[in-house]
PDB file of N, CA and C in Angstrom:
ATOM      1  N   UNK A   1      -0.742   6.479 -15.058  1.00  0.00           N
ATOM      2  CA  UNK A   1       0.388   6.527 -14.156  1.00  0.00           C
ATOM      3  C   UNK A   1       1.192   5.238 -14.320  1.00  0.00           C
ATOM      4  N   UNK A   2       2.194   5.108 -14.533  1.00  0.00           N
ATOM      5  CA  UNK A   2       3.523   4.356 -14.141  1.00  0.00           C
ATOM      6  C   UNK A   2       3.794   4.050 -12.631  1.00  0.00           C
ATOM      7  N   UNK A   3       4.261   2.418 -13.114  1.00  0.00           N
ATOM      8  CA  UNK A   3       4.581   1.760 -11.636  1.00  0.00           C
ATOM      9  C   UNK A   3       5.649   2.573 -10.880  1.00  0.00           C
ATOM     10  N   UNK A   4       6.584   3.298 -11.843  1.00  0.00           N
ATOM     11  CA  UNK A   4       7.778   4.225 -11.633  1.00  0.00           C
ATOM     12  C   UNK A   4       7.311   5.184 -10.959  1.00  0.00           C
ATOM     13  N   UNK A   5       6.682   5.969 -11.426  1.00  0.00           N
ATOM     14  CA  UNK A   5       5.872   7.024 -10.724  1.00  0.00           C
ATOM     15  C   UNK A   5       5.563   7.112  -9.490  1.00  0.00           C
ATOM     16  N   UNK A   6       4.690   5.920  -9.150  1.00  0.00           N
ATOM     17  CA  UNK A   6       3.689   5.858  -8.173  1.00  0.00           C
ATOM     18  C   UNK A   6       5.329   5.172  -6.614  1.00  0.00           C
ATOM     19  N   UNK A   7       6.067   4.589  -7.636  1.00  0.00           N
ATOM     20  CA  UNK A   7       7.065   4.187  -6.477  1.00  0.00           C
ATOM     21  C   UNK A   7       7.993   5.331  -6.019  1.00  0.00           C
ATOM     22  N   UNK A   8       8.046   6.488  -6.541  1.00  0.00           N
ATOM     23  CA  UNK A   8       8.545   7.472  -6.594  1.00  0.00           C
ATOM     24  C   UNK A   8       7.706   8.430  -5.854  1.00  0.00           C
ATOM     25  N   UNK A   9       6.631   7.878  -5.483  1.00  0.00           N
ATOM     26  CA  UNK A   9       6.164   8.887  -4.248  1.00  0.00           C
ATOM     27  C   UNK A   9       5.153   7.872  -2.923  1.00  0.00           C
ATOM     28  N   UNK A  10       6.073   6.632  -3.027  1.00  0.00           N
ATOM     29  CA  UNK A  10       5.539   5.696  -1.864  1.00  0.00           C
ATOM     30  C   UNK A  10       5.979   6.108  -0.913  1.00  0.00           C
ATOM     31  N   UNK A  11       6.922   6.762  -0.465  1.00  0.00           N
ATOM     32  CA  UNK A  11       7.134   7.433   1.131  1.00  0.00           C
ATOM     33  C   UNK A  11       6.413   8.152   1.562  1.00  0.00           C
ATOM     34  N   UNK A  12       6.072   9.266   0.536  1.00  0.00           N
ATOM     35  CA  UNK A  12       5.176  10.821   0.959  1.00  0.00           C
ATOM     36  C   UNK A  12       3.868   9.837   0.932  1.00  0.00           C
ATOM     37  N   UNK A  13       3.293   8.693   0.319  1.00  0.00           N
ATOM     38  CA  UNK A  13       2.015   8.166   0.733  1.00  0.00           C
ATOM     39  C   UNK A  13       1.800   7.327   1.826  1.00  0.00           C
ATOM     40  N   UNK A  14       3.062   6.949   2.403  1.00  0.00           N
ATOM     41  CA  UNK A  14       3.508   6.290   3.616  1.00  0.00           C
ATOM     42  C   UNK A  14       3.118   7.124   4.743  1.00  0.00           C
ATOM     43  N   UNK A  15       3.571   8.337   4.519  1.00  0.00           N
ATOM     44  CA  UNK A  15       3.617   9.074   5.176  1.00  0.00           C
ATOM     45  C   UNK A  15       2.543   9.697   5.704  1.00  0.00           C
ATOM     46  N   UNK A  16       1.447  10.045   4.451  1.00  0.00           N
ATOM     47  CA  UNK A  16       0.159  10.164   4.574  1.00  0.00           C
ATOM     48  C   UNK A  16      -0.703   9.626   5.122  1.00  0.00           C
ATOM     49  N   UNK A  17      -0.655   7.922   5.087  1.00  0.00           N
ATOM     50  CA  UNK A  17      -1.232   6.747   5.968  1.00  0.00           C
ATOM     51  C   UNK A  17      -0.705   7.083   7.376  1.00  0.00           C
ATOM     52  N   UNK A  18       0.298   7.390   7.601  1.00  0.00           N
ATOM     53  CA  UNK A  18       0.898   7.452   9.181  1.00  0.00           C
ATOM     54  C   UNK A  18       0.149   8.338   9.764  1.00  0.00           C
ATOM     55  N   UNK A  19       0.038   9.401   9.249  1.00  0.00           N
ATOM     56  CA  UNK A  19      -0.677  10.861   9.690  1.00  0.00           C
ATOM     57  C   UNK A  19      -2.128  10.750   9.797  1.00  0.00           C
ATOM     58  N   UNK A  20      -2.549   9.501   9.394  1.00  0.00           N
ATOM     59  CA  UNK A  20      -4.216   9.642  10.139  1.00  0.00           C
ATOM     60  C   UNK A  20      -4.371   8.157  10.147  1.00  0.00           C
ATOM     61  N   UNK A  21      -3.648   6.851  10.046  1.00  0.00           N
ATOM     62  CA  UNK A  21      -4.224   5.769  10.558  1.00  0.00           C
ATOM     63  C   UNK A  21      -2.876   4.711  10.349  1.00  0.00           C
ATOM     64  N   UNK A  22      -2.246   5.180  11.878  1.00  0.00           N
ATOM     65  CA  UNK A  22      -1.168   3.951  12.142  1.00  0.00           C
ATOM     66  C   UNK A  22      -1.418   2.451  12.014  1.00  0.00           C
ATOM     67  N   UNK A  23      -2.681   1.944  11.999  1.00  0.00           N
ATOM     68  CA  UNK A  23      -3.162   0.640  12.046  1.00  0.00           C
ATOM     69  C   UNK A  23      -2.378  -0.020  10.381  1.00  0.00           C
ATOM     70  N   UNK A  24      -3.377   1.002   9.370  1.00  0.00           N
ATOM     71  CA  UNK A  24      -3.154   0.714   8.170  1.00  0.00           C
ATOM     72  C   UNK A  24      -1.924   1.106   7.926  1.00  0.00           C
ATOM     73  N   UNK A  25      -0.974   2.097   8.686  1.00  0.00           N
ATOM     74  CA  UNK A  25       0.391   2.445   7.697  1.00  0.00           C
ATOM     75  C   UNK A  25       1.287   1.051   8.171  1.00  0.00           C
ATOM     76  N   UNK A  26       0.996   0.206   9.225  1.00  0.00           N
ATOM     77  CA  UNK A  26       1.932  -0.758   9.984  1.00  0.00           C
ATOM     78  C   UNK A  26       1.412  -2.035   8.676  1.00  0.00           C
ATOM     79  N   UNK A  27       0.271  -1.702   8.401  1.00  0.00           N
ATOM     80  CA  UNK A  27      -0.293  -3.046   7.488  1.00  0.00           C
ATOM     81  C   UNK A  27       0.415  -2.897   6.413  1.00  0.00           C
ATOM     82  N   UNK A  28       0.693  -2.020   5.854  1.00  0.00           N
ATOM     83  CA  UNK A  28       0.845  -1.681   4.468  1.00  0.00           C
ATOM     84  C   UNK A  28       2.864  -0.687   4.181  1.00  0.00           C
ATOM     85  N   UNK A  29       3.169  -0.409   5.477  1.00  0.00           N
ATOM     86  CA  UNK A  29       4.648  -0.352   5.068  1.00  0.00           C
ATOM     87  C   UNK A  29       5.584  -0.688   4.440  1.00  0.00           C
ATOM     88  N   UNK A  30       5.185  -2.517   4.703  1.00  0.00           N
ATOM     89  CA  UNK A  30       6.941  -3.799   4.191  1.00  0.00           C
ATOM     90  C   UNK A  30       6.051  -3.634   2.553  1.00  0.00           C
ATOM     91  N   UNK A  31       5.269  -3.116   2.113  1.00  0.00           N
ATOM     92  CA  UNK A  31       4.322  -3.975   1.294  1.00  0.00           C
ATOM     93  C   UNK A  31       5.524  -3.634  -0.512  1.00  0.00           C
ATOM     94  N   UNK A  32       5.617  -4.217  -1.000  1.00  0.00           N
ATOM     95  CA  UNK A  32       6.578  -3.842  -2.269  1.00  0.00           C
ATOM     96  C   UNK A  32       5.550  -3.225  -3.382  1.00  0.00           C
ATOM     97  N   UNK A  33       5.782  -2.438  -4.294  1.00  0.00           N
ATOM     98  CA  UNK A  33       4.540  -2.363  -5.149  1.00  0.00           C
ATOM     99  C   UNK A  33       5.655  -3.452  -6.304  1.00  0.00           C
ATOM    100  N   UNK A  34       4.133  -4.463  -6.652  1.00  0.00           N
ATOM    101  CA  UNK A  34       4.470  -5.226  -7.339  1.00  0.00           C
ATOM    102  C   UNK A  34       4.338  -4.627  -8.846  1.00  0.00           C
ATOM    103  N   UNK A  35       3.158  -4.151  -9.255  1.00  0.00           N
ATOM    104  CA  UNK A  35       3.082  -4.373 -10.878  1.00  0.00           C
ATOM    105  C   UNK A  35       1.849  -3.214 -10.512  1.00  0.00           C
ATOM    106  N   UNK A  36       1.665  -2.793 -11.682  1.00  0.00           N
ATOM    107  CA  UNK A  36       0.241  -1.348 -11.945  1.00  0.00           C
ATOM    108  C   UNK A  36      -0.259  -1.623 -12.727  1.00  0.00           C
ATOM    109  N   UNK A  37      -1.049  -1.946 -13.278  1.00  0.00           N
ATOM    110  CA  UNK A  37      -2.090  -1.914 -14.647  1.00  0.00           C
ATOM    111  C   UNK A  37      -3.313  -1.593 -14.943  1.00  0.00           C
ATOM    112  N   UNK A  38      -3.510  -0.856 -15.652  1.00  0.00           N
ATOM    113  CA  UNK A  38      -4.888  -0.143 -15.643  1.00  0.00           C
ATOM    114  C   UNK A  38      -5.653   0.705 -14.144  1.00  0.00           C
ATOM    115  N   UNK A  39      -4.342   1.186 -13.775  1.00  0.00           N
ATOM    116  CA  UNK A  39      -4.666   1.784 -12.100  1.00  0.00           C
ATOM    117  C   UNK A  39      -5.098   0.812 -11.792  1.00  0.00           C
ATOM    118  N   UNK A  40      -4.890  -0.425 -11.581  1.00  0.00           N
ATOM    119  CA  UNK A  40      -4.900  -1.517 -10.295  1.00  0.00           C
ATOM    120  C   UNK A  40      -3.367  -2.076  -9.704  1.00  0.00           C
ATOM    121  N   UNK A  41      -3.570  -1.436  -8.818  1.00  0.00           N
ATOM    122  CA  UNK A  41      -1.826  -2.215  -8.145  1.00  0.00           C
ATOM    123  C   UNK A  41      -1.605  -3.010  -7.250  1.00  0.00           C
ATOM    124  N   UNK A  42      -1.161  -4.166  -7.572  1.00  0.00           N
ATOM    125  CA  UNK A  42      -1.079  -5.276  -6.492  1.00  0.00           C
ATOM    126  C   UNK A  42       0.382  -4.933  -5.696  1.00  0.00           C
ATOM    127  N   UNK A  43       0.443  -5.110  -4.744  1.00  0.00           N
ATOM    128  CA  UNK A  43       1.579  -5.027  -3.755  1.00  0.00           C
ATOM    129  C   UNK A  43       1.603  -6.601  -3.672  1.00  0.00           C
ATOM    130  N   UNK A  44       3.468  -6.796  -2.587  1.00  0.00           N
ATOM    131  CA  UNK A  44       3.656  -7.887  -2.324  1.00  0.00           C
ATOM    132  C   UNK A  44       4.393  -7.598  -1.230  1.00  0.00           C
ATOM    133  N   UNK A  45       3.933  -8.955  -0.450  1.00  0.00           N
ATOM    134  CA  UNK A  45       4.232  -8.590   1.082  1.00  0.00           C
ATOM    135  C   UNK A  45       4.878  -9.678   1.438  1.00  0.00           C
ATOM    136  N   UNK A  46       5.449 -10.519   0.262  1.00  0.00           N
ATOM    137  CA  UNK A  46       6.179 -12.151   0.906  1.00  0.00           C
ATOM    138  C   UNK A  46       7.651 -11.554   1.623  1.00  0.00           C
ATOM    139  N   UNK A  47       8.136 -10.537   1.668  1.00  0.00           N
ATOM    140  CA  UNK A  47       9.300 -10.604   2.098  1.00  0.00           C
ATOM    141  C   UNK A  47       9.057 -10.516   3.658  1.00  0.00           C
ATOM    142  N   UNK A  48       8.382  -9.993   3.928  1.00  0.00           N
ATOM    143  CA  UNK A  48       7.377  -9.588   5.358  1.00  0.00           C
ATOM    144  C   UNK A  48       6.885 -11.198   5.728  1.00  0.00           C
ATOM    145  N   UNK A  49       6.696 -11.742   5.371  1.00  0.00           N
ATOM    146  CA  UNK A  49       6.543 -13.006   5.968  1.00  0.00           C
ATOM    147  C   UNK A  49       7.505 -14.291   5.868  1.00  0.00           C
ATOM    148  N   UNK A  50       8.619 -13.360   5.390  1.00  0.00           N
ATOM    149  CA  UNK A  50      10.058 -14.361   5.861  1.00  0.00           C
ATOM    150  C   UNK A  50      10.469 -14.411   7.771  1.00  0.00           C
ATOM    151  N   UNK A  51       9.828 -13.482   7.760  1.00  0.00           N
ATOM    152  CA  UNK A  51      10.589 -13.079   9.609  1.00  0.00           C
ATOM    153  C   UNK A  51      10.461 -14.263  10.257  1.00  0.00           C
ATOM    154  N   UNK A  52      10.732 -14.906  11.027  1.00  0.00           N
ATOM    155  CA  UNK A  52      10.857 -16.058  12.031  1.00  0.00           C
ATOM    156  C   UNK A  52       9.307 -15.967  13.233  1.00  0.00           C
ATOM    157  N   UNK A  53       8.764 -14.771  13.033  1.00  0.00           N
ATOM    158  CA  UNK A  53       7.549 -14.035  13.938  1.00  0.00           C
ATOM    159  C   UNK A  53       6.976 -14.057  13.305  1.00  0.00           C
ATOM    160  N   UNK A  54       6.973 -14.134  11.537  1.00  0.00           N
ATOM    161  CA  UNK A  54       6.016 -13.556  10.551  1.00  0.00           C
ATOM    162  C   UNK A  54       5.035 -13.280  11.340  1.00  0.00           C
ATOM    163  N   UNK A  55       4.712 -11.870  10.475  1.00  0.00           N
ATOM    164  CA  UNK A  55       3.101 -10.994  10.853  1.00  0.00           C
ATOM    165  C   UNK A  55       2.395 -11.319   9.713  1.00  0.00           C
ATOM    166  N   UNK A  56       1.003 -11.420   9.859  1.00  0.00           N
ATOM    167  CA  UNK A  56       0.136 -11.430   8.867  1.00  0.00           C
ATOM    168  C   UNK A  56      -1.061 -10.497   9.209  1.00  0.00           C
ATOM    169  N   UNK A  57      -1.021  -9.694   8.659  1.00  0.00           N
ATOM    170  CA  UNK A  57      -2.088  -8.138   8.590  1.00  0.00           C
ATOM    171  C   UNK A  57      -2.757  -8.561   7.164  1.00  0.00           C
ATOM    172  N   UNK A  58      -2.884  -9.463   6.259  1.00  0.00           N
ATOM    173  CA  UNK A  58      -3.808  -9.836   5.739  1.00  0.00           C
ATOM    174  C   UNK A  58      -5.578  -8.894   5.830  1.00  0.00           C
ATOM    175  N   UNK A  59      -5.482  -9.542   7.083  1.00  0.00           N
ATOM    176  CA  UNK A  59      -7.096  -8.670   7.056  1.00  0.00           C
ATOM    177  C   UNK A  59      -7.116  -7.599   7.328  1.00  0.00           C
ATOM    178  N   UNK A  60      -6.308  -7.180   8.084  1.00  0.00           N
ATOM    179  CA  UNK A  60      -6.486  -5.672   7.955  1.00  0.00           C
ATOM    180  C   UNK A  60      -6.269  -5.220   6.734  1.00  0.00           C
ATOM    181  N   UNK A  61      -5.024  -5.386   5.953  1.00  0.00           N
ATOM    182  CA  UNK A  61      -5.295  -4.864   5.047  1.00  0.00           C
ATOM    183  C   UNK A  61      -6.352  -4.583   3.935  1.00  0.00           C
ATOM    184  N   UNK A  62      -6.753  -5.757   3.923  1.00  0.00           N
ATOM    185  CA  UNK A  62      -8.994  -6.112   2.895  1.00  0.00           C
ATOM    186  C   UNK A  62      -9.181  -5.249   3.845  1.00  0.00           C
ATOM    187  N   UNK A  63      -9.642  -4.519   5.222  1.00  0.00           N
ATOM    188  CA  UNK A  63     -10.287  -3.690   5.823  1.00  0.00           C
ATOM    189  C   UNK A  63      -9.740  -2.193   5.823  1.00  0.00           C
ATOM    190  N   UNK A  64      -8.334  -2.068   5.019  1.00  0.00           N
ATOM    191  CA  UNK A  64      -7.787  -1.025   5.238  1.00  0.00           C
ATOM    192  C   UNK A  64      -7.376  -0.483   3.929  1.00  0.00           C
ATOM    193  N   UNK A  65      -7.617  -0.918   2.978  1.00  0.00           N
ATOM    194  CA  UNK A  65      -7.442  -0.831   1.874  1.00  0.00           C
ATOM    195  C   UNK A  65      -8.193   0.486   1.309  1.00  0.00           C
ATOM    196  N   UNK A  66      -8.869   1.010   1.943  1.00  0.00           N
ATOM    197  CA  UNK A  66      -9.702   2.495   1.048  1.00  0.00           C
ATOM    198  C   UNK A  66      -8.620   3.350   1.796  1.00  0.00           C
ATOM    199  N   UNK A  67      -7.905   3.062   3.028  1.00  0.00           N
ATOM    200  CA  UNK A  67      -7.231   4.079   3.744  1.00  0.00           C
ATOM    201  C   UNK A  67      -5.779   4.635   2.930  1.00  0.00           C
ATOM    202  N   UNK A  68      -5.456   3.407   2.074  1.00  0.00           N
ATOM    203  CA  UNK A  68      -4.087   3.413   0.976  1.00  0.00           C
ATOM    204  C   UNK A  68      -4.762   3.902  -0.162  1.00  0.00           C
ATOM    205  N   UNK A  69      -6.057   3.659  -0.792  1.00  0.00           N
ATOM    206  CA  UNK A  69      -6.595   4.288  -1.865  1.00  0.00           C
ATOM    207  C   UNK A  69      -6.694   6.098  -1.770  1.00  0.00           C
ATOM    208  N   UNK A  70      -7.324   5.994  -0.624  1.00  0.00           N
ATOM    209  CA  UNK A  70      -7.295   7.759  -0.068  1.00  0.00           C
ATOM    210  C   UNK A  70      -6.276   8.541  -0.551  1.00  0.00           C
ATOM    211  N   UNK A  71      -4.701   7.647   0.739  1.00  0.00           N
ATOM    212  CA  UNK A  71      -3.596   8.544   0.639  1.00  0.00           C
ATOM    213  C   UNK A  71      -3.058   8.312  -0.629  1.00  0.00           C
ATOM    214  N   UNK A  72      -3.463   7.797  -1.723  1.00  0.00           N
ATOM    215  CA  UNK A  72      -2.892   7.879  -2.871  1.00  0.00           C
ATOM    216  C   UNK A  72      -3.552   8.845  -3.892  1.00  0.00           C
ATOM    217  N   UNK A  73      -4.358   8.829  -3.455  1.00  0.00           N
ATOM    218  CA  UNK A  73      -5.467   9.866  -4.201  1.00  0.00           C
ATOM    219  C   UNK A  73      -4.683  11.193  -3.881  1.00  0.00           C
ATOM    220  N   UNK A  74      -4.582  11.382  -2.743  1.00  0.00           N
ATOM    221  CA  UNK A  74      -4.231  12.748  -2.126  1.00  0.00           C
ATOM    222  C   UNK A  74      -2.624  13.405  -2.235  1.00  0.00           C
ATOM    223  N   UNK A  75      -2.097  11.881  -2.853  1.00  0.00           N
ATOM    224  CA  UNK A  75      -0.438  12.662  -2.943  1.00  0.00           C
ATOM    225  C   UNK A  75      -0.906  12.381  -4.381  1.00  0.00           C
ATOM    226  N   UNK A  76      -1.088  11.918  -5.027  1.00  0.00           N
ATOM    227  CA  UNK A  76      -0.952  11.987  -6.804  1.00  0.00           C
ATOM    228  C   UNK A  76      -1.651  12.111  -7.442  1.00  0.00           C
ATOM    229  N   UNK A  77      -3.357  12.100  -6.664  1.00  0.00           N
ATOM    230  CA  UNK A  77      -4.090  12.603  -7.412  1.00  0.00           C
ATOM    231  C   UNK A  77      -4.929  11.744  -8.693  1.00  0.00           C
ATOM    232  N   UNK A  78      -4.673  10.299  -8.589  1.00  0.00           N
ATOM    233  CA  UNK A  78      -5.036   9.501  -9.274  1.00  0.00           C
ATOM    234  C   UNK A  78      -5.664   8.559  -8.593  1.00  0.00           C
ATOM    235  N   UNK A  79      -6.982   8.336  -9.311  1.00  0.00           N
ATOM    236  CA  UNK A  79      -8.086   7.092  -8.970  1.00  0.00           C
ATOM    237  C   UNK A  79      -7.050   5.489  -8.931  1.00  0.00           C
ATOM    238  N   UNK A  80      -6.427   4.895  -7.410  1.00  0.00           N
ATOM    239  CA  UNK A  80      -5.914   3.316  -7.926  1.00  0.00           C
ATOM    240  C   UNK A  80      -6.495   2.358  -6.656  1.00  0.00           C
ATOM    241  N   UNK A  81      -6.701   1.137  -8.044  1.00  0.00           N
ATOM    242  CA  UNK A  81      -7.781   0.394  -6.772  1.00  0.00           C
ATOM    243  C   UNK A  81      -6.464  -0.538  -6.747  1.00  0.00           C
ATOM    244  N   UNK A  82      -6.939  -0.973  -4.806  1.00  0.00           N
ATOM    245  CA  UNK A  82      -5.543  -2.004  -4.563  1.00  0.00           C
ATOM    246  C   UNK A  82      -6.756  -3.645  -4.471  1.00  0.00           C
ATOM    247  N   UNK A  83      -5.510  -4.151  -5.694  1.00  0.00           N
ATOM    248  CA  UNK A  83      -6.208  -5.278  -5.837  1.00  0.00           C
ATOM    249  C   UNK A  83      -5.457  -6.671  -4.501  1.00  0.00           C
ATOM    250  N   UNK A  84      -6.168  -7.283  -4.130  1.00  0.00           N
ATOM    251  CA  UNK A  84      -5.903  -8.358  -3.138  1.00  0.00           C
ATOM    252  C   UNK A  84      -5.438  -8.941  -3.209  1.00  0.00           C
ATOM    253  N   UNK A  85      -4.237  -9.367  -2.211  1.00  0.00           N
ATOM    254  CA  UNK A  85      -2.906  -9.902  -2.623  1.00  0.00           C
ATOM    255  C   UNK A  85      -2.687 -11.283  -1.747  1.00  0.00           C
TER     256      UNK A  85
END
């Protein structure tokens, strides 16, 4: 799979996270997909911590991270591990 690809169906997996665990879709929304390689995809979340409030969901995300592996599995159907950002 292509980084193209997989960004081409980040809403419908957005969407998927929303539909069974708001915790993780709030962690993982602002998140940019950075780069894919070898089905490992790092996201980046520095723009999300420009805000003047910055949030840091950091840990949730390390704790929520099989919940984005799932809904990715389930819209595309491909094994991708999210590597720690």
């Amino acid at each position: 799979m292509l980084l193209q690809d997989l960004k081409s169906q980040w809403n419908a997996i957005l969407d998927a996270i929303e539909a069974t665990d708001r915790i993780a879709w709030i962690a993982f929304f602002d998140g940019r997909l950075y780069s894919l390689d070898s089905n490992q995809l790092l996201l980046d979340f520095s723009d999300s911590e420009k805000f003047a409030d910055g949030h840091d969901y950091r840990d949730v995300r390390i704790r929520k991270r099989v919940v984005l592996e799932a809904a990715i599995f389930r819209v595309t159907h491909e094994q991708i591990t999210i590597l720690p950002s």
